[in-house]
C-alpha atoms as a PDB file:
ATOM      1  CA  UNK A   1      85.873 138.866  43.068  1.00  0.00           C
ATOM      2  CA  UNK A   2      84.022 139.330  39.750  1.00  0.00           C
ATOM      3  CA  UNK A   3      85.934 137.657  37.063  1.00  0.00           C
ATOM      4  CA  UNK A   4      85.118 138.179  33.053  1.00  0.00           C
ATOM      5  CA  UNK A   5      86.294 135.700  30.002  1.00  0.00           C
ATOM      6  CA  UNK A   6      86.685 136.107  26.437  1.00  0.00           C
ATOM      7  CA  UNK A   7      88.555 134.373  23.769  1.00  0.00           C
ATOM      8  CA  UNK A   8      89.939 135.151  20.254  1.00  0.00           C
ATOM      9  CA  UNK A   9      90.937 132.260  17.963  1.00  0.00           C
ATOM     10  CA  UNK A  10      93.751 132.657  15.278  1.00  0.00           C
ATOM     11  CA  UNK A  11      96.106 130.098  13.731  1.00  0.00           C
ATOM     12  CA  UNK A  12      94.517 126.535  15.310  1.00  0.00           C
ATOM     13  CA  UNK A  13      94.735 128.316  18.907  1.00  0.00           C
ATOM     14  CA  UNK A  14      92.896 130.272  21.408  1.00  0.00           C
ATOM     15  CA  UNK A  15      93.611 133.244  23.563  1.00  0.00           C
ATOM     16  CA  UNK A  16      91.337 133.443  26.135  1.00  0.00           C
ATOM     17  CA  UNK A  17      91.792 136.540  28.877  1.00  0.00           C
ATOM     18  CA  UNK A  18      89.966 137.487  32.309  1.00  0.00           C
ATOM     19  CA  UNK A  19      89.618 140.705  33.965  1.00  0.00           C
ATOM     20  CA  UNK A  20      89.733 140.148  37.776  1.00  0.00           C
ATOM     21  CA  UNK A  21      87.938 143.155  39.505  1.00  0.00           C
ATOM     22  CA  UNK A  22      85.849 143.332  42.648  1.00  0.00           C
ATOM     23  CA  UNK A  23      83.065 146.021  42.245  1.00  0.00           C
ATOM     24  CA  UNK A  24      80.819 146.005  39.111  1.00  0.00           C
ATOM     25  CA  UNK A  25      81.483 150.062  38.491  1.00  0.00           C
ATOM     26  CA  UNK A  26      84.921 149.535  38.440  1.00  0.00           C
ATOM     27  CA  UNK A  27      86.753 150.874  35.291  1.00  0.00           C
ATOM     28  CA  UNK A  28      90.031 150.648  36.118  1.00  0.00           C
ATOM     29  CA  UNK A  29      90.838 148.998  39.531  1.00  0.00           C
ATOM     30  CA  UNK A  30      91.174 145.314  37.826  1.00  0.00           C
ATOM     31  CA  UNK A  31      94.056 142.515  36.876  1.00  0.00           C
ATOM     32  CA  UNK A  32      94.768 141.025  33.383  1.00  0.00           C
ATOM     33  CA  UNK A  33      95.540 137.195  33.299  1.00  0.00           C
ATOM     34  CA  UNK A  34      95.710 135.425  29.516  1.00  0.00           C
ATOM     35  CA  UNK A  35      96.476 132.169  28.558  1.00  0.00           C
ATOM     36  CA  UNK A  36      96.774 130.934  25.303  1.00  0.00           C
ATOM     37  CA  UNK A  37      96.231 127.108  23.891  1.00  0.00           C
ATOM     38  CA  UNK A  38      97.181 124.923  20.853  1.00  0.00           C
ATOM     39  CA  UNK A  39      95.152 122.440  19.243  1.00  0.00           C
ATOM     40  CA  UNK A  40      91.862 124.351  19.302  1.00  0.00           C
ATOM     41  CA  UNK A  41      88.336 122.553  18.298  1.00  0.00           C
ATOM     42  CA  UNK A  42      86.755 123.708  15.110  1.00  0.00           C
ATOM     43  CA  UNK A  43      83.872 125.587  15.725  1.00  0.00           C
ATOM     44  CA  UNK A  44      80.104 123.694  15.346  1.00  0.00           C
ATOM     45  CA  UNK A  45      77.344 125.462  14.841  1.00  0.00           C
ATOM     46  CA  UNK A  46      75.017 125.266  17.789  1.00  0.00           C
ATOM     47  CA  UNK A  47      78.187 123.457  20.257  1.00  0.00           C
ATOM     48  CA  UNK A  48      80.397 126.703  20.666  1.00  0.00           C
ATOM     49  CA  UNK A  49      80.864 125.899  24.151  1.00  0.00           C
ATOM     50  CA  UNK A  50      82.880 122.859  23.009  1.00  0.00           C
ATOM     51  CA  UNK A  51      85.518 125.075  21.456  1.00  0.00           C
ATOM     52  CA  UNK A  52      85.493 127.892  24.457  1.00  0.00           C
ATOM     53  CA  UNK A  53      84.504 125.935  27.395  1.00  0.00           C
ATOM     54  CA  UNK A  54      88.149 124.200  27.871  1.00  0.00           C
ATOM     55  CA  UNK A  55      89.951 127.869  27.295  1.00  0.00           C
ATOM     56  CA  UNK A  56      87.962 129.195  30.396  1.00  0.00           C
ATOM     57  CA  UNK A  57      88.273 125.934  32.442  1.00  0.00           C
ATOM     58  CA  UNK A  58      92.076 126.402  31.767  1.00  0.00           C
ATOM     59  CA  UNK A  59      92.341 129.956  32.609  1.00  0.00           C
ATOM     60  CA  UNK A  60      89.961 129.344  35.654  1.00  0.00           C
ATOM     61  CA  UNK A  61      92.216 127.027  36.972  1.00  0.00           C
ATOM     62  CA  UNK A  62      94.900 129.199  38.205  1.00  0.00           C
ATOM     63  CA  UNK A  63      91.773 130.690  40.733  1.00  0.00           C
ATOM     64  CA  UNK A  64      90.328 130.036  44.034  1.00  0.00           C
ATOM     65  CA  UNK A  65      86.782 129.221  43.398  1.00  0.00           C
ATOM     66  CA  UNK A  66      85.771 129.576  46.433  1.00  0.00           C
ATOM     67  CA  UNK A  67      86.398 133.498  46.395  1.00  0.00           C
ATOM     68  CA  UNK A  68      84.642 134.337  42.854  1.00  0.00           C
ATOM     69  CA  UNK A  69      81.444 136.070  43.056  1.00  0.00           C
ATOM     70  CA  UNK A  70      80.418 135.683  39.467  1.00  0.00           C
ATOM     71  CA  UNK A  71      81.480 135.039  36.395  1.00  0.00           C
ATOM     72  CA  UNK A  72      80.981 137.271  32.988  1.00  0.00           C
ATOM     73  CA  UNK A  73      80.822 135.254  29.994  1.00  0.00           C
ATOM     74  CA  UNK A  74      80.632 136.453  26.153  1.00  0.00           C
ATOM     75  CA  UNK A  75      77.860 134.650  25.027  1.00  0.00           C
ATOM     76  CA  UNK A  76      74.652 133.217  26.177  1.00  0.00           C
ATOM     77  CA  UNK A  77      73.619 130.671  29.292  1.00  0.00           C
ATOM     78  CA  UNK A  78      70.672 129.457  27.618  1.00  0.00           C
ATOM     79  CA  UNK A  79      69.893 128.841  24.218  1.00  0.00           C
ATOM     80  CA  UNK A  80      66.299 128.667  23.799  1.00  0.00           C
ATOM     81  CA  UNK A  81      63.527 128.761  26.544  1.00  0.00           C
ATOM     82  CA  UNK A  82      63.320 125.025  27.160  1.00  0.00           C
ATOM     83  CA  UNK A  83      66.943 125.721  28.893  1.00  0.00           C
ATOM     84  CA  UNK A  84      68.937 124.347  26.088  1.00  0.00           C
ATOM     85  CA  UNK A  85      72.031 124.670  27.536  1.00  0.00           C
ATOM     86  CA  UNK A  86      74.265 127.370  26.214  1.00  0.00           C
ATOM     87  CA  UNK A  87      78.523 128.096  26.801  1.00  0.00           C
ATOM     88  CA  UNK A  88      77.119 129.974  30.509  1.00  0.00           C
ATOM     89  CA  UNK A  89      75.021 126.615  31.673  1.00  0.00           C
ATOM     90  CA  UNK A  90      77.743 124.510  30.509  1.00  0.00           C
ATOM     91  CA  UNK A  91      80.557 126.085  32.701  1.00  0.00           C
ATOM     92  CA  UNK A  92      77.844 126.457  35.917  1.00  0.00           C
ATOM     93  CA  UNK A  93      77.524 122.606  35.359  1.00  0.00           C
ATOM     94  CA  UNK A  94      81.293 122.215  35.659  1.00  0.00           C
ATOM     95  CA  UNK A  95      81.801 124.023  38.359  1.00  0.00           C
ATOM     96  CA  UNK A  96      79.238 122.440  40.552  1.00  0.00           C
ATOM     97  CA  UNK A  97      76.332 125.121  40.538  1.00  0.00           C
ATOM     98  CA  UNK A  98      78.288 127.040  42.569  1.00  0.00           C
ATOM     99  CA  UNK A  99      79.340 130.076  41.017  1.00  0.00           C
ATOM    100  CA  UNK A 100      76.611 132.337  38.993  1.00  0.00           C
ATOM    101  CA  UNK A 101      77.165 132.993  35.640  1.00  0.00           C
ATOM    102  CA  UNK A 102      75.840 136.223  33.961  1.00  0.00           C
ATOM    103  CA  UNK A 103      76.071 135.415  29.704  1.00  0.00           C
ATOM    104  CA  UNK A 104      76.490 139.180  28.002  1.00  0.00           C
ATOM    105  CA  UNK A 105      76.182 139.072  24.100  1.00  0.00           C
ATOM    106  CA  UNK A 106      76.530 141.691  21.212  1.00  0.00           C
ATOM    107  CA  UNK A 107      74.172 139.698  18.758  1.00  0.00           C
ATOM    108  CA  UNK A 108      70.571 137.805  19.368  1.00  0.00           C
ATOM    109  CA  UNK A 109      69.292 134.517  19.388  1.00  0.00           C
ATOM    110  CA  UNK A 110      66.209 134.005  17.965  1.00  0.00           C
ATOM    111  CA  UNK A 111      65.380 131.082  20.033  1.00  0.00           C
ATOM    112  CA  UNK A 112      65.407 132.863  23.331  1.00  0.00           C
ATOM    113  CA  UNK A 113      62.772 134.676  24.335  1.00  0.00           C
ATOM    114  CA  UNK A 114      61.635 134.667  28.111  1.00  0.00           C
ATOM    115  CA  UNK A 115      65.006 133.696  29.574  1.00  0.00           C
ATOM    116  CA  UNK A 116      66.630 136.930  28.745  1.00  0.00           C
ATOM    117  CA  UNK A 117      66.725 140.561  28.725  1.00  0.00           C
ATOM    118  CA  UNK A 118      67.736 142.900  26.528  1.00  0.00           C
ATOM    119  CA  UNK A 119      69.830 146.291  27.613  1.00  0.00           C
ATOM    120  CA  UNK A 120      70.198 149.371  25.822  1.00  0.00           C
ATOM    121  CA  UNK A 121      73.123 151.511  26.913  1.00  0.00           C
ATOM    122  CA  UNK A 122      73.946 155.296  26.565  1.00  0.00           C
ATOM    123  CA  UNK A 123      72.410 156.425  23.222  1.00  0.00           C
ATOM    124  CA  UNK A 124      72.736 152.891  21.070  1.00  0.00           C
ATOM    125  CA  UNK A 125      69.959 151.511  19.266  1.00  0.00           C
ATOM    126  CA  UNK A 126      71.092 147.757  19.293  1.00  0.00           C
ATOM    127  CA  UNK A 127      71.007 146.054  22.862  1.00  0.00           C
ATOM    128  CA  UNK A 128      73.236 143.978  24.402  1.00  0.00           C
ATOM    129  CA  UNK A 129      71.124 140.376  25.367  1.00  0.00           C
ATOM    130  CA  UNK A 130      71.513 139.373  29.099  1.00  0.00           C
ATOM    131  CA  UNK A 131      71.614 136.030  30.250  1.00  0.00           C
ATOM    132  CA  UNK A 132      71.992 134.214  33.563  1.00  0.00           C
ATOM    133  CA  UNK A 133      72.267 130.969  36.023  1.00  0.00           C
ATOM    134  CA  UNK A 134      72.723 130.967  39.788  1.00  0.00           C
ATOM    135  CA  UNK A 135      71.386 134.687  40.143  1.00  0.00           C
ATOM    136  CA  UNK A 136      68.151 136.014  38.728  1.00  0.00           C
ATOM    137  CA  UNK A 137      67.844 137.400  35.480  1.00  0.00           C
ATOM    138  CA  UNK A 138      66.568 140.978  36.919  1.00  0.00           C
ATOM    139  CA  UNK A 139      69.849 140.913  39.085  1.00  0.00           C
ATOM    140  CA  UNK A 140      72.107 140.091  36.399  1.00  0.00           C
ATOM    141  CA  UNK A 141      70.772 142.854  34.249  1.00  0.00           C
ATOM    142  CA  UNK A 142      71.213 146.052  36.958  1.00  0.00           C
ATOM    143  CA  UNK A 143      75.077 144.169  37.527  1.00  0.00           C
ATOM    144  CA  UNK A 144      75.463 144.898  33.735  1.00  0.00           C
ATOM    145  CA  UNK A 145      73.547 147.974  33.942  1.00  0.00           C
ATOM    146  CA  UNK A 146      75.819 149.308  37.016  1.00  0.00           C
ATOM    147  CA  UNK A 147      78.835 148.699  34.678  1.00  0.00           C
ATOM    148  CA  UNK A 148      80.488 152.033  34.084  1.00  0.00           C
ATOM    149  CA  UNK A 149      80.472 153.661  30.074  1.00  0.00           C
ATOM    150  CA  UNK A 150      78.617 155.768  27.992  1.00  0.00           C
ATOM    151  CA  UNK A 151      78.416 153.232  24.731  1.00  0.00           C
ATOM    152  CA  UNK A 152      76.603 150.032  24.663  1.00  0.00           C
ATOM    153  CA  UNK A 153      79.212 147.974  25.363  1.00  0.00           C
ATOM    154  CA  UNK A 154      80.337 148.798  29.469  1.00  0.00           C
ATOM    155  CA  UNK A 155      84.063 150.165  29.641  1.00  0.00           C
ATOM    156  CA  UNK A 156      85.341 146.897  31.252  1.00  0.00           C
ATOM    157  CA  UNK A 157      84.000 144.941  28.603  1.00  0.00           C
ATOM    158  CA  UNK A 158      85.562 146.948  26.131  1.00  0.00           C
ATOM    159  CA  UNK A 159      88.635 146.532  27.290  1.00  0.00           C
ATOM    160  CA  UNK A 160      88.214 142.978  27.807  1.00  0.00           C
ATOM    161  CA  UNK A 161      87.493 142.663  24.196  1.00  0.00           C
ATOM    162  CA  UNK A 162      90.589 144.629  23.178  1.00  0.00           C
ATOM    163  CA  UNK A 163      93.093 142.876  25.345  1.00  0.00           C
ATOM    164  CA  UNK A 164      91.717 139.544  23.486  1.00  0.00           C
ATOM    165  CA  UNK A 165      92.485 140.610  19.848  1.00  0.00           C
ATOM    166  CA  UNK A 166      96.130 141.746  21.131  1.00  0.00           C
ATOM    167  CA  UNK A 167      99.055 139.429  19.490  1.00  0.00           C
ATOM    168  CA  UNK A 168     101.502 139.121  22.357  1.00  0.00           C
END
């Protein structure tokens, strides 16, 4: 199983949701699980993994690790090309090296050059950056690549992104 996070933070909490699905051109054959958590870190510039990291964990929790293929994170594994550990390193750490993580994000970092790619899907001019730990880079990319949608941002994604900024 493929698994993808994302979290949206309102009111001193966090919703944080994952799309379960198996193949990477899948668009609809996938399961919804959400959690949501009180007492939320403030956000530091340059440590957002300290704020998202525990919603993941959480969520990630309720899974067998030992049948998760990869994991889909919004946001980047590395945050410079020394390594400099970004939210994607962070969770591979914490979950023993075993499970690769690809990092997928809407907006650059400066800082990294070398240790990612960028993607330009269907007609858009901006790229999404691609990040990644436990696979290589050039496989990451063609996963993200393979995902189905005409707009930058790959239908599952999408979706991911919407069901986080719904109010239950």
């Amino acid at each position: 199983m493929i698994l993808a996070f994302d979290s949206h933070y309102f009111d001193n909490k966090a919703k944080t949701v994952c799309l379960e699905f198996e193949d990477w051109s899948t668009t609809s054959n996938y399961k919804v699980h959400t959690e949501t958590l009180e007492n939320i870190a403030q956000y530091v510039s340059g440590e957002f993994y300290k704020r998202e990291l525990p919603c993941i964990l959480s969520l990630l929790s309720k899974f067998d690790l030992n049948s998760i293929h990869a994991i889909v994170i919004d946001g980047f594994v590395y945050l410079d090309d020394d390594g400099k550990f970004g939210l994607g390193a962070h969770l591979f750490e914490k979950l023993n090296k075993k499970i690769p993580i690809i990092g997928v994000a809407k907006t650059n970092f400066a800082t990294i050059n070398q240790l990612k790619k960028s993607l330009f899907r269907g007609e858009s001019k901006k790229p999404l950056f691609i990040t990644a730990i436990g696979m290589n880079l050039d496989e990451a990319f063609n996963n993200i690549s393979a995902m189905q949608g005409d707009f930058r941002i790959p239908t599952l994604l999408k979706a991911l992104d919407t069901f986080t900024k719904q109010t239950d």
